[in-house]
Protein backbone atom coordinates (compact mmCIF):
# COMPACT_ATOMS: atom_id res chain seq x y z
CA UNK A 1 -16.56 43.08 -135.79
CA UNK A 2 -14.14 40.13 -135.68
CA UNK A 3 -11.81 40.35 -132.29
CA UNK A 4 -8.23 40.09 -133.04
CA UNK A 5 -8.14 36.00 -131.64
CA UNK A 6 -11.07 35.51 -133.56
CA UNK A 7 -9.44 36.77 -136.57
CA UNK A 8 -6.20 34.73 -135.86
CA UNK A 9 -8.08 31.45 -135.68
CA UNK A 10 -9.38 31.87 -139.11
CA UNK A 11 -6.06 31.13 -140.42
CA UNK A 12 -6.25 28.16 -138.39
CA UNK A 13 -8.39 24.66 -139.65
CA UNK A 14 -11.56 23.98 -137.71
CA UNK A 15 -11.00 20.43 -136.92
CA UNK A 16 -7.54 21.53 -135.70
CA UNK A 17 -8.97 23.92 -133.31
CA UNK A 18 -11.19 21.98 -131.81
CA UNK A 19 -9.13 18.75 -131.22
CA UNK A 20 -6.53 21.20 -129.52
CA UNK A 21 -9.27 22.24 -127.51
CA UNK A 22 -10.09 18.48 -127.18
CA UNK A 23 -5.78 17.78 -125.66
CA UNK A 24 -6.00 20.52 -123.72
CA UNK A 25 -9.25 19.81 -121.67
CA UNK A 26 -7.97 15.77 -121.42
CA UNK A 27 -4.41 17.10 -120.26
CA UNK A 28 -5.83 19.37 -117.92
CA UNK A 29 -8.19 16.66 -116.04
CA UNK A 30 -5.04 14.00 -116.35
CA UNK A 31 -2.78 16.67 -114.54
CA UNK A 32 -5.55 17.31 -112.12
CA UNK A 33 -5.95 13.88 -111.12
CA UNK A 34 -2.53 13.57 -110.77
CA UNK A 35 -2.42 16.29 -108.36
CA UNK A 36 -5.17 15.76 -106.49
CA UNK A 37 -3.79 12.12 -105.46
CA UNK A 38 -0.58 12.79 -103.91
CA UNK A 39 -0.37 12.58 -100.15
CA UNK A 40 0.46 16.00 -99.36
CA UNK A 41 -2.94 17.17 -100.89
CA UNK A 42 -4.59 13.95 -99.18
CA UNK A 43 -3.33 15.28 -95.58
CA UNK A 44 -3.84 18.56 -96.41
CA UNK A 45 -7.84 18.66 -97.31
CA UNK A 46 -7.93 16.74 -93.80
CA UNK A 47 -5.33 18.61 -91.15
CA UNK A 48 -6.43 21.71 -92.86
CA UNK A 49 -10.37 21.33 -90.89
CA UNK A 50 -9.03 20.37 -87.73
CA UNK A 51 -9.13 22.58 -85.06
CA UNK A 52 -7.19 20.54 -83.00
CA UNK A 53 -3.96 19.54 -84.40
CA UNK A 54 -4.25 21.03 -87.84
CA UNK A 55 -1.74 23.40 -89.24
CA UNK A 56 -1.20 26.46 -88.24
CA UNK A 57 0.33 30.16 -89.48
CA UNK A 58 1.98 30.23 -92.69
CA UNK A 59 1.31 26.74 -93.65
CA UNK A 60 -2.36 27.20 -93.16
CA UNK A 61 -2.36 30.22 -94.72
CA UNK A 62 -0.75 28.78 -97.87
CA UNK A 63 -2.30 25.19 -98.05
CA UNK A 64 -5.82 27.18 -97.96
CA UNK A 65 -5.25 29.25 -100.95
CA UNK A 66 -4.22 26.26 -103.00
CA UNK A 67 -7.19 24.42 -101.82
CA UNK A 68 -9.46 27.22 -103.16
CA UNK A 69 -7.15 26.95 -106.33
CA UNK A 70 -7.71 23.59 -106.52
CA UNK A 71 -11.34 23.49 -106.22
CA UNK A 72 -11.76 26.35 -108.59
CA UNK A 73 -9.03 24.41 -111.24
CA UNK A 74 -11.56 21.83 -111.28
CA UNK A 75 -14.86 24.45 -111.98
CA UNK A 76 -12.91 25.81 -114.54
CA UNK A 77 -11.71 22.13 -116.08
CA UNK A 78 -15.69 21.21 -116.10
CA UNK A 79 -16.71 24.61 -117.43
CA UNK A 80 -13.87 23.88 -120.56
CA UNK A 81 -15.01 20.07 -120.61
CA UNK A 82 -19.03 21.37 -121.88
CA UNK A 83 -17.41 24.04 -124.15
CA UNK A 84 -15.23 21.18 -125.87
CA UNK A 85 -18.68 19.25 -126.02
CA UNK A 86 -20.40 22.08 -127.17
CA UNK A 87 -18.18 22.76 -130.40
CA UNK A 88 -17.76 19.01 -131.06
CA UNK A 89 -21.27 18.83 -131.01
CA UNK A 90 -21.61 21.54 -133.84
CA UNK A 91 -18.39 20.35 -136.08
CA UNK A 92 -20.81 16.91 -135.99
CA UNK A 93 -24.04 18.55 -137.30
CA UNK A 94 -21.80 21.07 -139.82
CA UNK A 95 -22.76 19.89 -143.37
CA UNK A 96 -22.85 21.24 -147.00
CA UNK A 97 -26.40 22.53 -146.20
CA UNK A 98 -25.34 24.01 -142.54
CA UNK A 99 -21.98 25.09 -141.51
CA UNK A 100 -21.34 26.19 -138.06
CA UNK A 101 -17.91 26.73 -138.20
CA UNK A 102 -18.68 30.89 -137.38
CA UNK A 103 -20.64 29.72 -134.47
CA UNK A 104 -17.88 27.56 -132.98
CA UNK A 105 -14.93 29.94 -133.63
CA UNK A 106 -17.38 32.53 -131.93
CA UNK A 107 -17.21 29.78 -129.02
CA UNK A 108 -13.50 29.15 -129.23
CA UNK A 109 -12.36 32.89 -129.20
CA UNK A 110 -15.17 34.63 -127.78
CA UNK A 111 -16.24 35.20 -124.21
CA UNK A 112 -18.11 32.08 -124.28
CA UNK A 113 -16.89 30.96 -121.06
CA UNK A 114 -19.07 31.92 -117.72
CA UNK A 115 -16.48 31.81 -115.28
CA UNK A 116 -18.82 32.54 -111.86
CA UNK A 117 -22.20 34.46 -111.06
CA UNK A 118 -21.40 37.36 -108.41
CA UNK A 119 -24.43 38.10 -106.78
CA UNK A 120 -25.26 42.20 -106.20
CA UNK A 121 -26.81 43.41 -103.26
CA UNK A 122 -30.50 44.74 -103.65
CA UNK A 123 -29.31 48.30 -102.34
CA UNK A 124 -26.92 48.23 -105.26
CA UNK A 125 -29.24 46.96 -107.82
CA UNK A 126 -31.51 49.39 -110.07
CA UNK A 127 -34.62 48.58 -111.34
CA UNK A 128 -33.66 46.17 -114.32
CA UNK A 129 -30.38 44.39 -112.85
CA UNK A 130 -30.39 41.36 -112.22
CA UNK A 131 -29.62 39.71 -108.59
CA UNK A 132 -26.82 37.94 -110.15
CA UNK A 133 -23.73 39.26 -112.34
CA UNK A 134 -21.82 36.85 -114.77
CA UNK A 135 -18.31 37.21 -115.33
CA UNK A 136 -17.66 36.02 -118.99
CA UNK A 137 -13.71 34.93 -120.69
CA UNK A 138 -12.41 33.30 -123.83
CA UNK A 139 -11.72 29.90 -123.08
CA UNK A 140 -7.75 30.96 -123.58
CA UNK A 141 -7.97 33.45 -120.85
CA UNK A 142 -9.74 30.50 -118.87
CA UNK A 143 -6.48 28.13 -119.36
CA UNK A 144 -3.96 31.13 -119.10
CA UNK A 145 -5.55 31.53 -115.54
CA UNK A 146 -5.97 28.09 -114.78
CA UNK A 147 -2.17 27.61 -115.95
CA UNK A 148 -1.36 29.95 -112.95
CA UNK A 149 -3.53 28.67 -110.49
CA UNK A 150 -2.20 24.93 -111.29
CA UNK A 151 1.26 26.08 -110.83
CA UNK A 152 0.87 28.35 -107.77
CA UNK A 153 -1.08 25.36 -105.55
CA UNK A 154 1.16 22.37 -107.10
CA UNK A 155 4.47 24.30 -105.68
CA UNK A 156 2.49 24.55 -102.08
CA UNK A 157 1.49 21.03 -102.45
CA UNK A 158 5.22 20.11 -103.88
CA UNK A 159 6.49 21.96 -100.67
CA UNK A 160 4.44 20.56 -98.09
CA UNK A 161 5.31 17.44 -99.51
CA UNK A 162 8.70 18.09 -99.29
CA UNK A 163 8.32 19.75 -96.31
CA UNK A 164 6.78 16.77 -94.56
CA UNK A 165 9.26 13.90 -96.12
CA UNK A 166 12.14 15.75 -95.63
CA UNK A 167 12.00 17.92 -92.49
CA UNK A 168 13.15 15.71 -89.81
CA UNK A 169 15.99 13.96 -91.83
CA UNK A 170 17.21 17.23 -93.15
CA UNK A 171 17.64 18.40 -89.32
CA UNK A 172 19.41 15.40 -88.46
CA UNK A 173 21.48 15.72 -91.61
CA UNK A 174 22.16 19.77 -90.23
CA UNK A 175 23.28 18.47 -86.98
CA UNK A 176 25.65 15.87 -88.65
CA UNK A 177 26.70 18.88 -91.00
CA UNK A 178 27.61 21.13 -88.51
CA UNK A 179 29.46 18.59 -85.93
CA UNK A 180 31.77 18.12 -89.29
CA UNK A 181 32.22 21.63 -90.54
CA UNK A 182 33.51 22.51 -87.05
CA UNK A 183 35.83 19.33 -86.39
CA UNK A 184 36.94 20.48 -90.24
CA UNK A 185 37.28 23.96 -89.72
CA UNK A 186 39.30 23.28 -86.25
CA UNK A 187 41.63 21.70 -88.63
CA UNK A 188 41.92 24.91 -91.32
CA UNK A 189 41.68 27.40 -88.48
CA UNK A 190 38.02 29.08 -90.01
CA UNK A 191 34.97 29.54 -87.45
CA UNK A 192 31.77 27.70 -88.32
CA UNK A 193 28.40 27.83 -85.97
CA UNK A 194 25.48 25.90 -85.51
CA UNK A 195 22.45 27.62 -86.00
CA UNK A 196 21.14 28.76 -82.71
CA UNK A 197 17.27 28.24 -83.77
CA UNK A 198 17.37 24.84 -84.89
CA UNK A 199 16.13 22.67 -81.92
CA UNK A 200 13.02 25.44 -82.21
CA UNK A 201 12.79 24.97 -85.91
CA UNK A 202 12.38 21.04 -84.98
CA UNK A 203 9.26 21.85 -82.46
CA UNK A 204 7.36 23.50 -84.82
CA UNK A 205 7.99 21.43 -87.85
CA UNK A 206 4.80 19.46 -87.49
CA UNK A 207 2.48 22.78 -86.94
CA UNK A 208 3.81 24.70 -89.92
CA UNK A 209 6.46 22.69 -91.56
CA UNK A 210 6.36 25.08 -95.00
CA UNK A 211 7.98 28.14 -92.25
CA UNK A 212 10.35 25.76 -90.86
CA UNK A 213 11.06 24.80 -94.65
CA UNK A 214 11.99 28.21 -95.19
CA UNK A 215 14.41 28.71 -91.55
CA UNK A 216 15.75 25.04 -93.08
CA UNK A 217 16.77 26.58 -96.31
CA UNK A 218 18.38 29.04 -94.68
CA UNK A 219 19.91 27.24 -92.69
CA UNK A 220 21.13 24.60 -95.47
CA UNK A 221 22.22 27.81 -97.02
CA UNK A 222 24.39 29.06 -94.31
CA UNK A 223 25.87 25.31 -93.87
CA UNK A 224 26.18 25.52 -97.95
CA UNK A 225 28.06 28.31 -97.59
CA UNK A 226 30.63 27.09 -94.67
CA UNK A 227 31.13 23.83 -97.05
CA UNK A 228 32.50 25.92 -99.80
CA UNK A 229 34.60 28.08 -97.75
CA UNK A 230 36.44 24.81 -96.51
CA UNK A 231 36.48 23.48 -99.34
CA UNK A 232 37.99 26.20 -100.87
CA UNK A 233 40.42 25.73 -98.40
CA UNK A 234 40.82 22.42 -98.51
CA UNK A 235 41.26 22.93 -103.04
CA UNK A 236 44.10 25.53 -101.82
CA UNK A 237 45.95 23.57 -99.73
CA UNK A 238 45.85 21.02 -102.49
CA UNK A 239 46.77 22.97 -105.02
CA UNK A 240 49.67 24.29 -102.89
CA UNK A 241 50.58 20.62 -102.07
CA UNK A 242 50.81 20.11 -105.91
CA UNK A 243 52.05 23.49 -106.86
CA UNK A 244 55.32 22.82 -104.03
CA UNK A 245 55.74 19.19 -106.15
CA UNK A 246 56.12 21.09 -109.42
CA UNK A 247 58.28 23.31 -107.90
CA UNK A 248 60.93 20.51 -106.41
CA UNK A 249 60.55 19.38 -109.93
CA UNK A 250 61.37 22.35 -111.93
CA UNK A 251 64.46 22.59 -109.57
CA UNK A 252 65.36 19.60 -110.35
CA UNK A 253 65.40 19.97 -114.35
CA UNK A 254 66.78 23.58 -113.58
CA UNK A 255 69.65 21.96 -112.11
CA UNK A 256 69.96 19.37 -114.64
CA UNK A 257 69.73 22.11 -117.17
CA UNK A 258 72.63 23.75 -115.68
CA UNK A 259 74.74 20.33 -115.58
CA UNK A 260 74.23 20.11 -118.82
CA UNK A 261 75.30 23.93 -120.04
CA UNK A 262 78.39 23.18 -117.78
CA UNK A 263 79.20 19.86 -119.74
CA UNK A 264 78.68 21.13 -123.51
CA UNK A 265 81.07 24.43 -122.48
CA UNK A 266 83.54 21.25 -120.78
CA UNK A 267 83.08 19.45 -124.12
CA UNK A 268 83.49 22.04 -126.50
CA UNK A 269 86.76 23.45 -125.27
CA UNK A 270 88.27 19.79 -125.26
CA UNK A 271 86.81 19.41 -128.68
CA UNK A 272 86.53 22.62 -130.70
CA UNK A 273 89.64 24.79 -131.26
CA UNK A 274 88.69 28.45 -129.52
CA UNK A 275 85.10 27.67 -129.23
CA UNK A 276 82.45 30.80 -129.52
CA UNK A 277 79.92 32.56 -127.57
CA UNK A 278 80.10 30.19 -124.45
CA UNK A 279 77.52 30.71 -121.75
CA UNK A 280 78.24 29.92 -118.50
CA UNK A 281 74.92 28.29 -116.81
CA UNK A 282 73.45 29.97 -113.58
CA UNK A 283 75.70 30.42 -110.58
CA UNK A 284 75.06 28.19 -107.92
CA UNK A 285 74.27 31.70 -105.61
CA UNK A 286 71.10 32.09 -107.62
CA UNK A 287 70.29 28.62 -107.21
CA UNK A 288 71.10 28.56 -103.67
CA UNK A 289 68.84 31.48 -103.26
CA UNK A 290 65.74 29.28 -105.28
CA UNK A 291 66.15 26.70 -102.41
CA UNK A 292 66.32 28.71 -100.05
CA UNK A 293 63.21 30.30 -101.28
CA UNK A 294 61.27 27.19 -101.66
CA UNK A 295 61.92 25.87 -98.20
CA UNK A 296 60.28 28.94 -97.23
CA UNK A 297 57.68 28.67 -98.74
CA UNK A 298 56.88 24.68 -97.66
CA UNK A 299 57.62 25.65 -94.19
CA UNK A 300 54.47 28.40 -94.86
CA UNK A 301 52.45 25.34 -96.20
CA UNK A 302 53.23 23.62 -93.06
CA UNK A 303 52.46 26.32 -91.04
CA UNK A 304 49.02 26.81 -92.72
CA UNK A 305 49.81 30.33 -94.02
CA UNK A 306 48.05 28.98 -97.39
CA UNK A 307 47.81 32.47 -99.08
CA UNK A 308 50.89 33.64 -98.32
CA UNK A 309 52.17 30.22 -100.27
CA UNK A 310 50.11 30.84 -103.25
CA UNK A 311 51.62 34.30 -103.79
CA UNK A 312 55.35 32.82 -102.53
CA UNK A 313 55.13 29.62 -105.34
CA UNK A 314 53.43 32.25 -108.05
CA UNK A 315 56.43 34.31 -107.54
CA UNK A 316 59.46 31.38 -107.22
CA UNK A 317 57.78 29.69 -110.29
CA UNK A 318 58.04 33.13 -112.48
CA UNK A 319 61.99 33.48 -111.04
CA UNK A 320 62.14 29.68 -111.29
CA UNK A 321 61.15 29.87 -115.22
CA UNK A 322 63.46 32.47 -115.87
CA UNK A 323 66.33 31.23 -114.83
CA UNK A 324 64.99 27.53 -116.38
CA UNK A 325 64.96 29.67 -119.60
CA UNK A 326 68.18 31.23 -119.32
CA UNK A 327 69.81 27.63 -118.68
CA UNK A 328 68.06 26.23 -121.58
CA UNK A 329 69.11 28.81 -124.12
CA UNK A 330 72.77 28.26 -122.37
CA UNK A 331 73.05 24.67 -123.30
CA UNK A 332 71.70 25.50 -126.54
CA UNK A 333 74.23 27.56 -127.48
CA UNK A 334 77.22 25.77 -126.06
CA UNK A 335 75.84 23.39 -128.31
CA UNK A 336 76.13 25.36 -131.28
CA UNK A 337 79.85 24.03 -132.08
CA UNK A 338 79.36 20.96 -131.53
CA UNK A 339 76.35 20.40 -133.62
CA UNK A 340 78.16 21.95 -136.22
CA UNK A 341 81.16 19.34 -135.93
CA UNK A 342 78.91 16.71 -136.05
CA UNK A 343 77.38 18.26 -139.05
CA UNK A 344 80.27 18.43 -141.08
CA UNK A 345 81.06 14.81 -140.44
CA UNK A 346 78.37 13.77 -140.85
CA UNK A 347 78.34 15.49 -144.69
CA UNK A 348 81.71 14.53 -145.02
CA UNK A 349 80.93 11.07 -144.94
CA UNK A 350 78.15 11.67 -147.22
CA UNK A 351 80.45 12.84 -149.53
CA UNK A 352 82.85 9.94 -149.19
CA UNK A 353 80.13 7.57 -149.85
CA UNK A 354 79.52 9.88 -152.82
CA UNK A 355 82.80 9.60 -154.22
CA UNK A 356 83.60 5.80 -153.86
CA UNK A 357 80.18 5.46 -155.92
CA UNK A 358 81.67 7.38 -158.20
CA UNK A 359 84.96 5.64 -158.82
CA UNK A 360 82.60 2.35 -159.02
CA UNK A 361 81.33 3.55 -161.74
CA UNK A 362 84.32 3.94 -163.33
CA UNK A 363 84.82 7.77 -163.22
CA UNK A 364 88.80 8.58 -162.29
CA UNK A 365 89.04 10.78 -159.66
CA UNK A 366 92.13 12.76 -159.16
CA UNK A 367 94.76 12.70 -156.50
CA UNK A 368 93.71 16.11 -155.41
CA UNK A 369 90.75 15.04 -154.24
CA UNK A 370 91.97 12.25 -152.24
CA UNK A 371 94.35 14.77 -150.65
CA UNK A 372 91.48 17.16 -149.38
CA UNK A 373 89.78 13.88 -148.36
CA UNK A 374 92.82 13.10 -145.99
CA UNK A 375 93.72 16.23 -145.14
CA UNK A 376 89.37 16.70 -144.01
CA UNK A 377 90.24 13.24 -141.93
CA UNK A 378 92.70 14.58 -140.18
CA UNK A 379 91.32 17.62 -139.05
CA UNK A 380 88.31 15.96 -137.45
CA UNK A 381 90.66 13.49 -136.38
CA UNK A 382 93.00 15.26 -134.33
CA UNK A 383 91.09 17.38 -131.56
CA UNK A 384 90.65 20.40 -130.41
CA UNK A 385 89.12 20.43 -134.30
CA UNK A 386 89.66 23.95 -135.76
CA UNK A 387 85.80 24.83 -136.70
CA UNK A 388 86.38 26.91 -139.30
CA UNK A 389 89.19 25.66 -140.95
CA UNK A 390 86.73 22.23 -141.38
CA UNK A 391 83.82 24.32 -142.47
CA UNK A 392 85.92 25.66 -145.50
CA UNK A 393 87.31 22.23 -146.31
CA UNK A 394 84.40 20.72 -146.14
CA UNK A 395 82.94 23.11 -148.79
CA UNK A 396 85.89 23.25 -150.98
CA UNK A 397 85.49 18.85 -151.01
CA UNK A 398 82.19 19.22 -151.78
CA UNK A 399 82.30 21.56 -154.74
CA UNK A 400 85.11 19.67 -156.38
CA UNK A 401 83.14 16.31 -156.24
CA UNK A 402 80.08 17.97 -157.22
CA UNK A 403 82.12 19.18 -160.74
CA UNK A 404 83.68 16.04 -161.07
CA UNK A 405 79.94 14.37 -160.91
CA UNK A 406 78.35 16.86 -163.19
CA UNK A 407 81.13 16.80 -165.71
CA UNK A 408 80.42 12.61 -165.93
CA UNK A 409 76.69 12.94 -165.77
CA UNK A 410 75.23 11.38 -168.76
């Protein structure tokens, strides 16, 4: 009966099989090389045997296992390395006459692999065991293990590594750290520590550097940790530096805006007779009370109350906006007139263009149009300009011309 990876590599070509057997065993023995030259592993295999000044407690603990993993990576590689030989071997001496492809797929997803011979006690044996036991695996359960093995002792390796680089200079960089954070947070009023263990963590670096990697993390952590808050701080303030600026500047168009309501309602009652809907722009109480407000709320800034001037600007910014808004709309609609009386002379001269083309051409136009044409003059002439009246004359001038121009129209 075919097992179930037996059955999936039938889908799969021979020659491909094997020569991904053939990558994996050659990346397997590059990767182990690779490993077992760095210095960490070098120091380790040697401080690991002495008795003397070797390492000690967790670090020992650790750098042993990965030793063992180590060895037994390369057992495993060698065991993998003779199964590769053993299946290129029989792909070489398949022909028409004898094919072995059964026999190496039996190889490639059998238990073909004989990991390690576990020897039995006599008083457990019975009469026809044997003294030894084999333990047997498909080569993929061989590399799924190795795969974990090779990953658990390179990050022990990595760490020491790390660990023995690194140590020292990331103490010194701690004490440097923490001097800093405290001068800083003197400045922004927050409380920040030095961590009362690290001259110990410094002693016992060289014995067991991977536990004092650990108490390092921590405390790079905890330092981590004190450089956000005051940095967060230190983004507030800024913001509220920047968030005060915009606010002297929205002030300043607010109280442009208002100049400028106040000068369109000034203009259109010297130019418009009985002018419409005028808005008066915001009293000067209301913006009296925004600077008040506002110094407030820099003298909080100054006085490092930075929350209480986030919430103050949030707040002055949304009364700020409204009244912005209100001012705005004002000048927009003390406007209104205004635009209109340019309109309509605007158009009116439009239309006088319109008619002395006309009269180029020839076409007589009659003296009742030139009266509404002086009599339109004259209103926007003379001032305060009655609005109305020149909206209606206006239209009445332009419906005229417009017959007068159809009735000639070719």
């Amino acid at each position: 009966m075919n097992t179930v990876s037996e059955t999936i590599g039938q889908t799969v070509p021979i020659k491909e099989e094997i020569e991904a057997l053939r990558a994996n065993v050659t990346t397997i023995s590059r990767n182990l090389l690779d490993l077992a030259e760095i210095e960490a592993v070098k120091i380790a295999r040697i401080r690991i045997k002495d008795t003397v000044n070797g390492y000690r407690g967790v670090t020992h603990d650790k750098l042993g296992k990965a030793i063992k993993s180590l060895d037994a990576l390369w057992n495993s590689y060698l065991l993998l390395a003779r199964l590769q030989e053993q299946v290129t071997d029989l792909n070489r001496r398949s022909n028409v006459f004898h094919d072995n492809e059964e026999d190496i797929r039996k190889l490639l997803y059998g238990r073909s692999v004989e990991l390690r011979a576990e020897h039995i006690p006599v008083t457990s044996r019975g009469l026809l065991s044997t003294a030894n036991k084999l333990t047997q695996a498909t080569p993929q359960e061989v590399l799924t293990a190795m795969e974990q093995q090779f990953l658990e002792a390179r990050d022990v390796f990595t760490a020491l590594s790390q660990s023995i680089s690194q140590s020292a200079p990331r103490l010194d960089t701690l004490r440097q750290q923490a001097a800093d954070l405290q001068s800083l947070s003197g400045q922004l009023g927050a409380a920040c520590h030095l961590p009362s263990n690290l001259e110990a963590m410094l002693q016992n670096i060289d014995r067991d550097p991977l536990s004092c990697a650990a108490d390092l993390d921590a405390a790079e952590h905890f330092m981590g940790e004190q450089r956000l808050l005051l940095k967060n701080l230190e983004k507030q303030q800024t913001q509220n530096r920047a968030g005060l600026d915009e606010a002297t500047s929205r002030l300043t168009q607010l109280q442009d805006c208002v100049q400028e309501a106040a000068t369109a309602i000034e203009e259109a009652r010297l130019r418009l007779l009985a002018p419409d809907d005028l808005v008066m722009p915001v009293a000067e109480q209301e913006m009296t009370t925004l600077r008040t407000w506002l110094a407030a709320i820099a003298q909080s800034a100054t006085e490092g109350r930075h929350d209480a001037v986030k919430v103050g600007l949030q707040r002055w910014h949304s009364a700020c906006l409204a009244q912005l808004n209100a001012a705005r709309q004002a000048c927009v609609t003390n406007r209104l007139g205004l635009n209109e009386y340019e309109e309509m002379t605007g158009r009116f001269n439009a239309l006088r263009a319109m008619a002395k083309s006309l009269a180029a051409r020839g076409v007589v136009l009659d003296e009742a149009l030139s009266t509404m044409a002086q009599a339109i003059r004259q209103t926007i002439t003379l001032q305060p300009v009655d609005l109305a009246a020149l909206r209606q004359a206006v239209a009445a001038y332009e419906t005229a011309l417009y017959k007068i121009k159809a009735s000639t129209a070719p």
